[in-house]
Protein backbone atom coordinates (compact mmCIF):
# COMPACT_ATOMS: atom_id res chain seq x y z
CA UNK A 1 -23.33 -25.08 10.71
CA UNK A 2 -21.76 -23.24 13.30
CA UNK A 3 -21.46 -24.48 16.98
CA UNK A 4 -21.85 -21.37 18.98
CA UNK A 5 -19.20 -21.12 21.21
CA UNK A 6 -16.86 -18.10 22.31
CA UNK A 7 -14.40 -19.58 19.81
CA UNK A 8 -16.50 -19.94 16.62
CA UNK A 9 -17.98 -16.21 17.14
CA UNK A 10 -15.07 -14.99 14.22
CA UNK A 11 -17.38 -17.76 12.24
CA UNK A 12 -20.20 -15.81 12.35
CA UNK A 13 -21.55 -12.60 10.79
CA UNK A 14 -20.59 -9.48 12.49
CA UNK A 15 -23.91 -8.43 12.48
CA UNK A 16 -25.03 -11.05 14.82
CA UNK A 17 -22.32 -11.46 17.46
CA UNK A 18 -21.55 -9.22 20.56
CA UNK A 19 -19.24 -6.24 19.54
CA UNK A 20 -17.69 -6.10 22.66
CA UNK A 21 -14.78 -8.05 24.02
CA UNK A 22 -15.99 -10.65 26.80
CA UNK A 23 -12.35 -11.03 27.73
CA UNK A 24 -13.00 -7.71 29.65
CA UNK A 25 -15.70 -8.63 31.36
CA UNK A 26 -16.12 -8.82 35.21
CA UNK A 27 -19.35 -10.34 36.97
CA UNK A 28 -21.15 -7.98 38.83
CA UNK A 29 -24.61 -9.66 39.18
CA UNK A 30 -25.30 -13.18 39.97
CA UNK A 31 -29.07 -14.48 38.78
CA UNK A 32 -30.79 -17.40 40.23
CA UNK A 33 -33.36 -18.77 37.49
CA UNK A 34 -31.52 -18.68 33.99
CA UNK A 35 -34.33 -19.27 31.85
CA UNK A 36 -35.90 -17.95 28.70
CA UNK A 37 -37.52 -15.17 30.26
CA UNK A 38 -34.57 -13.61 32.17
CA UNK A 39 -32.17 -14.13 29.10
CA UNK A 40 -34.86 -12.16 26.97
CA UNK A 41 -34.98 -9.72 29.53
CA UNK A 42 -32.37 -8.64 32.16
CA UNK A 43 -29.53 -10.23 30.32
CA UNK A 44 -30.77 -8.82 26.93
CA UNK A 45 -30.75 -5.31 28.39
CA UNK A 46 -27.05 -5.80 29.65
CA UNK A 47 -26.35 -6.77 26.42
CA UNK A 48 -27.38 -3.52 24.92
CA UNK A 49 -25.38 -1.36 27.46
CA UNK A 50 -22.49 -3.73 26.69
CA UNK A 51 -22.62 -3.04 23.26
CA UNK A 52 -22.00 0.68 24.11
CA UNK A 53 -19.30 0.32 26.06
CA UNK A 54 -20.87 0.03 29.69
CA UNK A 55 -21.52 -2.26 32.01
CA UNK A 56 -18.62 -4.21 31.48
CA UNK A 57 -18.26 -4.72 35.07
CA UNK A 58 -21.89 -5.78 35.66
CA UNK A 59 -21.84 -9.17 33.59
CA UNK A 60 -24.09 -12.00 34.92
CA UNK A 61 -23.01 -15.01 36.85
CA UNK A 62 -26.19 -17.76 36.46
CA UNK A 63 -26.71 -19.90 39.08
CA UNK A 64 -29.40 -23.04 38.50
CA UNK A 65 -30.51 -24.30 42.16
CA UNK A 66 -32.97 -27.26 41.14
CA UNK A 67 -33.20 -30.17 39.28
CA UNK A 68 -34.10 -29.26 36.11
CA UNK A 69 -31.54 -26.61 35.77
CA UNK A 70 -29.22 -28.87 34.71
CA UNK A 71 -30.27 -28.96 31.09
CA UNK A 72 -29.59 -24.97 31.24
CA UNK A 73 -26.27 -26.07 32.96
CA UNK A 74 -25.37 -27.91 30.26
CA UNK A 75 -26.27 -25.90 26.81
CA UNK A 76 -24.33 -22.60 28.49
CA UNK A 77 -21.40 -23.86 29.92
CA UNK A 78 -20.97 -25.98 26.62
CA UNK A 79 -21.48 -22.24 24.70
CA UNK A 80 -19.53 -20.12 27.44
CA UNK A 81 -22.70 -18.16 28.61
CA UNK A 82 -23.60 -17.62 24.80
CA UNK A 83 -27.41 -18.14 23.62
CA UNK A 84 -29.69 -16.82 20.29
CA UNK A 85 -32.26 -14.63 21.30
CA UNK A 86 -34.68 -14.12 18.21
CA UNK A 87 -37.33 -11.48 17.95
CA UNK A 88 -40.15 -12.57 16.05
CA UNK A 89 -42.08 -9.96 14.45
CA UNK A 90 -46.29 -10.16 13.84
CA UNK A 91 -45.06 -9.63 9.73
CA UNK A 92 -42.91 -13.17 9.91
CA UNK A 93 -39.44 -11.45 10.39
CA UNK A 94 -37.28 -13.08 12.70
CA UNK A 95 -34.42 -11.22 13.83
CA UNK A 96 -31.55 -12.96 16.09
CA UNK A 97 -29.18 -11.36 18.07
CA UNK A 98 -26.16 -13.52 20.08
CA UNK A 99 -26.31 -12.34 23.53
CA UNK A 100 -23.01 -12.27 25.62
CA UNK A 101 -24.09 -10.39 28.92
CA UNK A 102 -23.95 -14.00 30.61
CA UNK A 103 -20.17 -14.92 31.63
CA UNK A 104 -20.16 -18.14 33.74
CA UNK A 105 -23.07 -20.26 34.74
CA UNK A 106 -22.67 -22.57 38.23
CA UNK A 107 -25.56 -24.91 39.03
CA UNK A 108 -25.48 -24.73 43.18
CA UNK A 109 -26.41 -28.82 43.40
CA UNK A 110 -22.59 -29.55 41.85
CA UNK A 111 -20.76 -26.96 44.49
CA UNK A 112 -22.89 -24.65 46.27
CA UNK A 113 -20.08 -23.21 48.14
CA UNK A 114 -18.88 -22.09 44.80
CA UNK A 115 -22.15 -19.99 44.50
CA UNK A 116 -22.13 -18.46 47.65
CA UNK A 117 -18.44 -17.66 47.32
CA UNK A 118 -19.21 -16.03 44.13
CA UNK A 119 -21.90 -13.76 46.03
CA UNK A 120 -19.52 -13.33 49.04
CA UNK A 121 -16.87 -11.28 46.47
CA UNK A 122 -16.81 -7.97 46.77
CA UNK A 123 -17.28 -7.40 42.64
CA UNK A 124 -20.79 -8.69 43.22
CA UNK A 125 -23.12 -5.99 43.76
CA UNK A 126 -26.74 -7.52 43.06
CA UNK A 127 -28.79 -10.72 43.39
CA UNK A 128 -31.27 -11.01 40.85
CA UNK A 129 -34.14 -13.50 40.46
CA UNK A 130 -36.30 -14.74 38.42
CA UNK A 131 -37.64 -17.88 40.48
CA UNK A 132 -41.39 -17.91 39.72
CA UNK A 133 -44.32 -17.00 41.17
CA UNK A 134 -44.00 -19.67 43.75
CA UNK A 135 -40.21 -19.37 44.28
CA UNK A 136 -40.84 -16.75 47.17
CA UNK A 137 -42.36 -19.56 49.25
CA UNK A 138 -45.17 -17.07 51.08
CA UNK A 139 -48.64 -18.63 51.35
CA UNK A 140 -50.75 -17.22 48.96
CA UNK A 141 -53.45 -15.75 50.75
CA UNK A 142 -51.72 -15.01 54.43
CA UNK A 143 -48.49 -13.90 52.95
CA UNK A 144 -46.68 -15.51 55.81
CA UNK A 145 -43.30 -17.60 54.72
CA UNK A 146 -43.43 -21.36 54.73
CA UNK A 147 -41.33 -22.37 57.23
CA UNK A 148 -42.32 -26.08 57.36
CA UNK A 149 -41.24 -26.78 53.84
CA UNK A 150 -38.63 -29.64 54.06
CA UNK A 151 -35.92 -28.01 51.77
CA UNK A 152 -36.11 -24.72 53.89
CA UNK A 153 -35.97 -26.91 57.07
CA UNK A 154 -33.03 -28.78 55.52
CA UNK A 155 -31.35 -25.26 54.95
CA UNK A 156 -32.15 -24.14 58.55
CA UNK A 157 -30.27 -27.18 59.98
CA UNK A 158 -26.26 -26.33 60.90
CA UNK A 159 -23.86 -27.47 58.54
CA UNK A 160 -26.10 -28.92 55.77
CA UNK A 161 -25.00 -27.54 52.13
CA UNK A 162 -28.23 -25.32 51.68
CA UNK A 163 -30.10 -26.37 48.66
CA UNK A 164 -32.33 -23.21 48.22
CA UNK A 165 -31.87 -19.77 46.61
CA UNK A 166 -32.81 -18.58 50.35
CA UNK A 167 -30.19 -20.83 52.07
CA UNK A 168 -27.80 -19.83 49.35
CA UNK A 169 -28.88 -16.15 49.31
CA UNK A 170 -28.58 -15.54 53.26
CA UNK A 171 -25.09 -17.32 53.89
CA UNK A 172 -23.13 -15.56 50.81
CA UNK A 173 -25.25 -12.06 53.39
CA UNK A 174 -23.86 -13.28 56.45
CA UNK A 175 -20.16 -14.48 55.09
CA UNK A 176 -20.07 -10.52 53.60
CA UNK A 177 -20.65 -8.87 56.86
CA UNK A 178 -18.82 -10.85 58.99
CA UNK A 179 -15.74 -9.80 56.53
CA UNK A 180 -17.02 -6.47 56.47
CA UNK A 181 -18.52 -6.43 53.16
CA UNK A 182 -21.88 -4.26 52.56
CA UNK A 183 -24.36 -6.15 51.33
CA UNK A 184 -25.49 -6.77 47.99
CA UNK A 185 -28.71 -5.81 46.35
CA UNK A 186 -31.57 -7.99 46.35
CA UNK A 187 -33.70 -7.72 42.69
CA UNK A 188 -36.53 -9.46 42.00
CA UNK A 189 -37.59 -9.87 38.42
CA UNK A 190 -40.72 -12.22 39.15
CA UNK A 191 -44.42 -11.28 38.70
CA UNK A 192 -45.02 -10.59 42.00
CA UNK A 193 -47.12 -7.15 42.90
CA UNK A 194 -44.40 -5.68 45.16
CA UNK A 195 -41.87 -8.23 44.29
CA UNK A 196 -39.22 -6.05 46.15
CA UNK A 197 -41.29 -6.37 49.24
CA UNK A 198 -42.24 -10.16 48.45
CA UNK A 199 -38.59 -10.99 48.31
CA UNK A 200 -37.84 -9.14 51.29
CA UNK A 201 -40.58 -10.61 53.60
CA UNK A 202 -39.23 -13.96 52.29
CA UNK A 203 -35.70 -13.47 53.09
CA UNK A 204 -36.18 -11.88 56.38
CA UNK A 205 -37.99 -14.72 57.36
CA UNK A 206 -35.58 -17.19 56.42
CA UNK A 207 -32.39 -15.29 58.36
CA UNK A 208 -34.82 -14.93 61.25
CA UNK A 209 -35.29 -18.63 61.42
CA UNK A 210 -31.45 -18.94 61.31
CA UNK A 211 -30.00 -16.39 63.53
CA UNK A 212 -32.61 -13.39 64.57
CA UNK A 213 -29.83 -10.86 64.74
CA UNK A 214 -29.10 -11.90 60.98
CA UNK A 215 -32.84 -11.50 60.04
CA UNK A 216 -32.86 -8.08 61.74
CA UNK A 217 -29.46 -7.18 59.44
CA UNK A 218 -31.35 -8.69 56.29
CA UNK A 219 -34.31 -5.92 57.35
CA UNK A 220 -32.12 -3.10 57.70
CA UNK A 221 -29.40 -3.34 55.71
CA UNK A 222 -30.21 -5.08 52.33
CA UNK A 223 -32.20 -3.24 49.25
CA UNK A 224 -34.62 -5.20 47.54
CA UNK A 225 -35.82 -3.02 44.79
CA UNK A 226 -39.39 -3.44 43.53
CA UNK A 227 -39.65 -3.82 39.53
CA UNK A 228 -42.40 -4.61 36.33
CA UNK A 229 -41.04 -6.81 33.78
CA UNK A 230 -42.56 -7.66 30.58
CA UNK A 231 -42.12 -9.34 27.38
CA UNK A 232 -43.87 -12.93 26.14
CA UNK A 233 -41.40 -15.46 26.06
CA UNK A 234 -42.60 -18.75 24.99
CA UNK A 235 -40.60 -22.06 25.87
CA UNK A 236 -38.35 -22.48 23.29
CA UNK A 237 -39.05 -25.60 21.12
CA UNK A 238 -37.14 -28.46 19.04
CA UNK A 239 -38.73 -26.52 15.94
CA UNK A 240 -36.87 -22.88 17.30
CA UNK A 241 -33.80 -24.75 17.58
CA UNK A 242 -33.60 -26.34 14.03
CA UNK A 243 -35.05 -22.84 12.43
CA UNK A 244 -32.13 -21.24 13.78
CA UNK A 245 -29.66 -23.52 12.14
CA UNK A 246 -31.41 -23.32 8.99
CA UNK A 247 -31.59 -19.61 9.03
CA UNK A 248 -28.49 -18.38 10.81
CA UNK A 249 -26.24 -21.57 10.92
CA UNK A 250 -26.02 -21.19 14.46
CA UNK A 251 -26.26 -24.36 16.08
CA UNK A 252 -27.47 -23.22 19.84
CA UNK A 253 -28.46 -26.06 21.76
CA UNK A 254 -30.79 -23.37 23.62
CA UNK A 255 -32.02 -20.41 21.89
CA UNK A 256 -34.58 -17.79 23.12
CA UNK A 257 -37.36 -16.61 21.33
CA UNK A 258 -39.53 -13.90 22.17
CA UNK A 259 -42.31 -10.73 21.15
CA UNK A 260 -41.03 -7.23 19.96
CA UNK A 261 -42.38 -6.05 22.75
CA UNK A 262 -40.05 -5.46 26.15
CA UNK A 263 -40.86 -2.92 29.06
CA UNK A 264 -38.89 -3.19 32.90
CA UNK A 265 -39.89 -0.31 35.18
CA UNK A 266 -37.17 -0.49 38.19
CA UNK A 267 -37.18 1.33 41.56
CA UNK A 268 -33.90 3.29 42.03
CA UNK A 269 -32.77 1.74 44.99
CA UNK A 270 -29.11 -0.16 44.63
CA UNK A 271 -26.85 1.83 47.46
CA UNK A 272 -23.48 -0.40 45.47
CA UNK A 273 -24.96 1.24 42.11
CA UNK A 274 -26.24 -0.44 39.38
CA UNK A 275 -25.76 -0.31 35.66
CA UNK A 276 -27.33 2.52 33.77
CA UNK A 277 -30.07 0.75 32.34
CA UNK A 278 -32.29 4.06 31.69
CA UNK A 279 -29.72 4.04 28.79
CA UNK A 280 -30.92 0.47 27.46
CA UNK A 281 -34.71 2.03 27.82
CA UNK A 282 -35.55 0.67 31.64
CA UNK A 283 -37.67 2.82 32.93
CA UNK A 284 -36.13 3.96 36.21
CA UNK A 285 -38.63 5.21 38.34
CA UNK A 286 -39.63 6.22 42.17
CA UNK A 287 -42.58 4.24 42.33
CA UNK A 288 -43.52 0.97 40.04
CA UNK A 289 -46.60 0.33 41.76
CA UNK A 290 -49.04 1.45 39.41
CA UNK A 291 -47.24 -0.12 36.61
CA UNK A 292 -47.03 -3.40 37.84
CA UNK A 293 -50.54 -3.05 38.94
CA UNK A 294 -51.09 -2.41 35.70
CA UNK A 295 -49.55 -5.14 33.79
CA UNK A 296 -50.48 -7.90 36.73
CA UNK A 297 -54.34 -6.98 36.57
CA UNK A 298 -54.41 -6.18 32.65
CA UNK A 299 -51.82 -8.41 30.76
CA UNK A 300 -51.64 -11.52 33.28
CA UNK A 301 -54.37 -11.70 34.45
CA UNK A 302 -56.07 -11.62 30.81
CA UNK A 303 -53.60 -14.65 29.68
CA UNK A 304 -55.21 -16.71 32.84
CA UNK A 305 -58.75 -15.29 30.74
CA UNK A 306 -57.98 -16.46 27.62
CA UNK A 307 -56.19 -19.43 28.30
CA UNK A 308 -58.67 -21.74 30.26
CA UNK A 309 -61.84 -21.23 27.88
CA UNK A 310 -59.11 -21.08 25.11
CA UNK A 311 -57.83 -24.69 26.47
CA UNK A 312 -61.63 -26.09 26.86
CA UNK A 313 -62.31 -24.55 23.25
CA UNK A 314 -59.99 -26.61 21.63
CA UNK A 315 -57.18 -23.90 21.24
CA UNK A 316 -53.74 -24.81 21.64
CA UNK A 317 -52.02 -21.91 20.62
CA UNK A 318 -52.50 -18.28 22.20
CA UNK A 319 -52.25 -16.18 19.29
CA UNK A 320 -55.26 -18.62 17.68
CA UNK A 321 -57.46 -17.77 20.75
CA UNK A 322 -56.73 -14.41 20.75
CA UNK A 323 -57.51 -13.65 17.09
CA UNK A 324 -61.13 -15.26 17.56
CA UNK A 325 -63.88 -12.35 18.15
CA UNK A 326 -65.49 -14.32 20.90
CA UNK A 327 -62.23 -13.87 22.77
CA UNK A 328 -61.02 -10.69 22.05
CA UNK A 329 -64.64 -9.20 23.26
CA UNK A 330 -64.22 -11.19 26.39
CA UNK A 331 -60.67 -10.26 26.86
CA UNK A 332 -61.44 -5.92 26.58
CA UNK A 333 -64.46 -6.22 28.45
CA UNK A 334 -62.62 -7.62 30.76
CA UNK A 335 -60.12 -5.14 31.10
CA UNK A 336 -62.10 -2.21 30.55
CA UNK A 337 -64.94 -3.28 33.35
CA UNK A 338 -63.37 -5.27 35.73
CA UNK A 339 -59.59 -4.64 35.88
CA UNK A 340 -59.03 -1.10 34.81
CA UNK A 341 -61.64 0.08 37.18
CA UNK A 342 -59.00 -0.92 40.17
CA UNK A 343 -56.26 0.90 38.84
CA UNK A 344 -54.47 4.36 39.85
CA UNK A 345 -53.63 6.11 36.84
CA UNK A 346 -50.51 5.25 35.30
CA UNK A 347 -48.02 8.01 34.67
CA UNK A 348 -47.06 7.85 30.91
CA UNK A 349 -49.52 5.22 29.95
CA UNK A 350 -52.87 5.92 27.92
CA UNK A 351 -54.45 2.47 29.31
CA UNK A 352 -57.50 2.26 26.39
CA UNK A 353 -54.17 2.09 24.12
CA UNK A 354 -52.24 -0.48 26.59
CA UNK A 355 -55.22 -2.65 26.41
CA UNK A 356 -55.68 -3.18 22.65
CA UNK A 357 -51.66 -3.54 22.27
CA UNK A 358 -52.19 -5.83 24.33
CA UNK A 359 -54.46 -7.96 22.57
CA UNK A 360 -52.12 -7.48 19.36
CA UNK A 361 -49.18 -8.82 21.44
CA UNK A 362 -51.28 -12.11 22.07
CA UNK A 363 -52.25 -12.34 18.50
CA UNK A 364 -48.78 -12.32 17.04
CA UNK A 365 -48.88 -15.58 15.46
CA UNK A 366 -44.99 -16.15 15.43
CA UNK A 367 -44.49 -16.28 18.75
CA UNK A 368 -46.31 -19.78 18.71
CA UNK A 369 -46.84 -19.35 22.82
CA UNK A 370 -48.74 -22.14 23.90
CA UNK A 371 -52.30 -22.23 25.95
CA UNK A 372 -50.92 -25.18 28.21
CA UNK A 373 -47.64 -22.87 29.25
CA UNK A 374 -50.17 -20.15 30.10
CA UNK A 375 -52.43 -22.91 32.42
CA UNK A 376 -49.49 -23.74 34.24
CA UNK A 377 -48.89 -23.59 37.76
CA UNK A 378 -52.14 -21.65 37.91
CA UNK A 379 -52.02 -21.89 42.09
CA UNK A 380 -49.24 -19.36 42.08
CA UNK A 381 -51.29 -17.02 39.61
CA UNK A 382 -54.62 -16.85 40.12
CA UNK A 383 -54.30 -15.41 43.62
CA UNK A 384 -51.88 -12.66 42.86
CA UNK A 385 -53.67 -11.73 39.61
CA UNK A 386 -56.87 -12.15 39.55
CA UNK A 387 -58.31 -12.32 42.88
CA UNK A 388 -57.13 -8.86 43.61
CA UNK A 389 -59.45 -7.61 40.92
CA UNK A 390 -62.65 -9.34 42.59
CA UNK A 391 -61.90 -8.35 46.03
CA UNK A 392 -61.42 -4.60 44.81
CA UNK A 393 -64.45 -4.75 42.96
CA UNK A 394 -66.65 -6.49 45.62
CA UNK A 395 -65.31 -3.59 48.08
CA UNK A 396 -66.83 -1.17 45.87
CA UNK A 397 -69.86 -2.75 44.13
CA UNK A 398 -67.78 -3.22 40.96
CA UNK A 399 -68.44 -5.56 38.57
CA UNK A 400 -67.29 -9.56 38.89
CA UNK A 401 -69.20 -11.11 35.86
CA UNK A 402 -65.66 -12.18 33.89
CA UNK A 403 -63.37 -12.51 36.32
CA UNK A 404 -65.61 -14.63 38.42
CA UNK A 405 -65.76 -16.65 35.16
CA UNK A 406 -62.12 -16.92 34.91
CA UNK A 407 -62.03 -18.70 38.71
CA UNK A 408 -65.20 -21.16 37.57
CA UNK A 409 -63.01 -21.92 34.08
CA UNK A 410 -59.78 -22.60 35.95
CA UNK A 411 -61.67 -24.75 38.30
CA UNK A 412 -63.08 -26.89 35.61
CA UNK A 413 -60.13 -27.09 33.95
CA UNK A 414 -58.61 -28.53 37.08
CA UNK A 415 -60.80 -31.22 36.60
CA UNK A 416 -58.67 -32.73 34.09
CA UNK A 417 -60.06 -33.64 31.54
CA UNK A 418 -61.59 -31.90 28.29
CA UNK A 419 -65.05 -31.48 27.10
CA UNK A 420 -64.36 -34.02 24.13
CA UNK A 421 -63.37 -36.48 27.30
CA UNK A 422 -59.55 -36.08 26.37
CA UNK A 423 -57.05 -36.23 29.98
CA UNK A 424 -55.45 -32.68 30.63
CA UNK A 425 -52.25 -32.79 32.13
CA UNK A 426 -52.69 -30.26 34.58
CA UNK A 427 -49.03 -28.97 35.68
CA UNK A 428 -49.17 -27.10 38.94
CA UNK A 429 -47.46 -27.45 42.22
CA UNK A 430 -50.99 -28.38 44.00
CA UNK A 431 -52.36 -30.60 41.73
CA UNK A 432 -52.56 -33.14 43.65
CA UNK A 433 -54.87 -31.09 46.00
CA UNK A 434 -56.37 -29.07 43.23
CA UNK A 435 -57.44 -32.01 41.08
CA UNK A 436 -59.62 -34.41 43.52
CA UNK A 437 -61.13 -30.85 44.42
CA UNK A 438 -62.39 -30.46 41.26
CA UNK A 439 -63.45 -33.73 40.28
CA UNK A 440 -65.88 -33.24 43.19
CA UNK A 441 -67.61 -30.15 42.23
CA UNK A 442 -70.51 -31.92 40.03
CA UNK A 443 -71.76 -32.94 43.93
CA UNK A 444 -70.45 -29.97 45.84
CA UNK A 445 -70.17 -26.98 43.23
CA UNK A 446 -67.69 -25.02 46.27
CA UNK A 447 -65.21 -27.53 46.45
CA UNK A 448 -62.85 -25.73 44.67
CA UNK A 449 -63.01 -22.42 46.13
CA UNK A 450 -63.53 -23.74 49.24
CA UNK A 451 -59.62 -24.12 49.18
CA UNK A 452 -59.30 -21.20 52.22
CA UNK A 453 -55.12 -21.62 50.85
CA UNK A 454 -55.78 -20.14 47.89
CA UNK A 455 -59.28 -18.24 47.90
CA UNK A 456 -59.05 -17.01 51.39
CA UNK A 457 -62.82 -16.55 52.48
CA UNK A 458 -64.48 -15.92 49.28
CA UNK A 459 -66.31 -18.54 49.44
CA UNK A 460 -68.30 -17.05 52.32
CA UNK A 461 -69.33 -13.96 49.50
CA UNK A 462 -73.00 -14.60 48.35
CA UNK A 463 -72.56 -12.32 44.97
CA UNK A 464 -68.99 -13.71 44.19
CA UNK A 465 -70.28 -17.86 45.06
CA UNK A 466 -73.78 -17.27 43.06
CA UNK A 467 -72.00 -16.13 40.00
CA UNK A 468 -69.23 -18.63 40.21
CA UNK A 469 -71.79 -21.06 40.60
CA UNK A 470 -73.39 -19.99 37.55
CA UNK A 471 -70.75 -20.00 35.27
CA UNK A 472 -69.40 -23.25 36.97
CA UNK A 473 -72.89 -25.49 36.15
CA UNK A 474 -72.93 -23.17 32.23
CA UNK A 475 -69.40 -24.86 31.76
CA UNK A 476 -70.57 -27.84 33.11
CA UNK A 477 -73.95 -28.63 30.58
CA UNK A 478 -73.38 -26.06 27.66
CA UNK A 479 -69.29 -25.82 27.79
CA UNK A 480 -66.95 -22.98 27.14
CA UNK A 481 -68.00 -21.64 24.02
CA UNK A 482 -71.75 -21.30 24.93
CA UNK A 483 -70.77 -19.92 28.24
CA UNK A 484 -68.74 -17.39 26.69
CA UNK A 485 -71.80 -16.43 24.56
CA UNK A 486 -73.88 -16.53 27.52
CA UNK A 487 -71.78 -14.13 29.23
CA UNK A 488 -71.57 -11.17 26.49
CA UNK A 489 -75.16 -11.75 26.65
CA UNK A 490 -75.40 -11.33 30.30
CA UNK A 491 -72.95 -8.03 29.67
């Protein structure tokens, strides 16, 4: 058993190691949010251009900003920035790849003015995130920035060590131009329609708070890039780790497992240049719009459709839920009658085809991905996925059958507790909002909805409240299954 570390690589079969020499490598890119997703994304297309002989000035500096990065802190500075991303295919094959894109790791808590130093230097060209859904700090139906959150009012107060990626972010802007430096690009890689603009409205805001003349610099001078990012990534499990000693002999205290499947469309806008990541199959394009579109209204929004009835079916894993017939009817009529209907064409993309790949992604049994990871932090979702379908289609007499049934299941899954009287442990940043809501709604069926945060004024919408109520009271005295019956019926 091999400990991977940049020493023990010789150990190790060619094959599987990086072919390039790391020595050589300079950091051009510092990411905020290390986690399995960006390391089976961003880092793994580095990687590739790496392994050609580019990009060697472009390597990625991490940077953890809360709590819980530590443990990330920990397994890649123990294995110098090194990590196992396996592929796992739907036929059982499992193919691993050591990823070496990632040169130094600094978790901002320990020395943040090491991690705004490291942004200040002139070899760093771009800021990249991947901080979640909720990591932009916008309210979800106003789109205005938080300012009242106590970590961005700790950040906003002279001489405190800022413990945000904003606080971070806009110091290591305003250290570069007051020493001349351009700025860096700014390059969200969250699901976020318009995460370029989310990221800038965010940012703007914060510097405004600070200093207006450095919020008005942050607006004018500093790219932020709009992008679609894709590829299932399921959190990587005890099990992952001990099948990749027994299969590789790598002993990774952190591997990454993910689909086959990997697509980043990126706006061309980085005026200190960028890799060439068209040559590690990015598409590069002028607008991403209708791609993210696209893949926010068809592939996430369908895992928030599959994964509450899934949950209240008795499914724990995704590709279980999505290889039932119930389910995969659900999930295409979905798509085909609700989502794709508010979608622009896509240039490139035949979307009947994206739409059943789509449910063959979710089937792939050996990516294990979990219903509970998909229920998560479902505040942050919903809104930006889902909700944009029903508002389109209630603009235009489109239909809301299914995705109105997605809200009612979410809302009764916020109650808590299962229909075989089992707790949930619902994980969301409002839970302890969401929850009381919905343990209300056998007396007031709009108690959820009526959450003007999140739902804005749709509960003031008599078609979009008298088919959530319907669904809501079917889940309610049939459950999911029958409900899902009912509603194919109703189709």
């Amino acid at each position: 058993m091999v400990p991977l570390t940049a020493q023990n690589l010789a150990s190790l079969p060619k094959d599987l190691i990086p072919s390039y020499d790391r020595s050589s490598l300079r950091t051009g890119i510092v990411h905020f949010g290390v986690g399995g997703f960006h390391r089976a994304h961003e880092a793994m297309y580095l990687d590739r251009l790496m392994a050609e002989g580019k990009a060697h000035d472009w390597a990625i500096c991490g940077v953890g900003v809360m709590p819980a990065d530590a443990r990330m802190r920990d397994a890649l500075v123990s294995q110098d920035g090194l990590y196992t991303l396996v592929v796992k295919a739907p036929d059982g094959t499992w193919t691993p790849q050591v990823i070496g894109s990632i040169k130094e790791y600094l978790y901002a808590p320990d020395d943040p003015g090491a991690v705004i130093e490291k942004m200040a230097s002139e070899q760093v060209r771009i800021v990249s995130l991947t901080v979640t859904e909720g990591g932009y700090n916008f309210n979800a139906v106003t789109g205005e920035f938080v300012a009242d959150n106590p970590d961005v009012q700790h950040d906003l107060q002279p001489g405190n060590a800022p413990r945000t990626s904003f606080g971070l972010i806009t110091e290591a802007l305003a250290r570069r131009r007051d020493r001349g430096l351009p700025p860096f690009t700014i390059m969200s890689c969250d699901n976020i329609q318009g995460n370029g603009h989310a990221a800038q409205r965010s940012f703007v805001a914060f510097a405004t708070l600070r200093d207006p003349e450095l919020g008005a610099y942050v607006q004018e001078q500093v790219a932020f890039p709009n992008s679609m990012v894709d590829r299932i990534t399921p959190v990587t499990t005890d099990d992952d780790r001990e099948q990749v000693r027994e299969r590789f002999g790598i002993d990774d205290a952190w591997p990454v497992v993910c689909e086959p499947f990997t697509q980043w469309v990126l706006e061309d806008a980085f005026p200190l240049g960028r890799p060439a990541f068209e040559d590690a199959g990015v598409q590069v394009v002028a607008d991403v719009e209708p791609y993210e579109l696209m893949k926010l209204r068809l592939l996430n929004a369908s895992h928030q459709a599959l994964c509450y009835f899934g949950y209240l079916s008795g499914f724990r894993l995704v590709h279980e839920v999505a290889q039932d017939p119930q389910f995969d009817a659900f999930l295409l009529a979905y798509m085909r009658r609700e989502a794709t209907p508010t979608l622009a064409p896509v240039p490139g993309i035949d979307l009947a085809n994206y739409q059943r790949q789509l449910i063959e992604r979710f089937s792939n049994a050996q990516v294990r991905d979990t219903v509970a990871r998909l229920c998560a932090e479902s505040s942050d979702r919903i809104p930006k996925w889902l909700l944009p379908v029903i508002r389109k289609n209630l603009e235009t007499g489109g239909e809301i059958l299914r995705s109105t049934a997605v809200v009612a299941s979410w809302a009764r899954y916020a109650e808590g507790t299962d229909e075989q009287g089992q707790p949930i442990e619902v994980v969301d940043r409002l839970r302890d909002t969401l929850v009381p809501l919905a343990r209300t709604q056998h007396d007031d069926p709009l108690a959820f909805i009526k959450n003007r945060e999140l739902f804005g004024d749709l509960a003031d919408n008599e078609r979009f409240v008298s088919t959530y109520k319907s669904v809501l009271a079917s889940l309610h005295s049939k459950g999911a299954r029958t409900t899902l019956d009912d509603l194919a019926g109703a189709s």
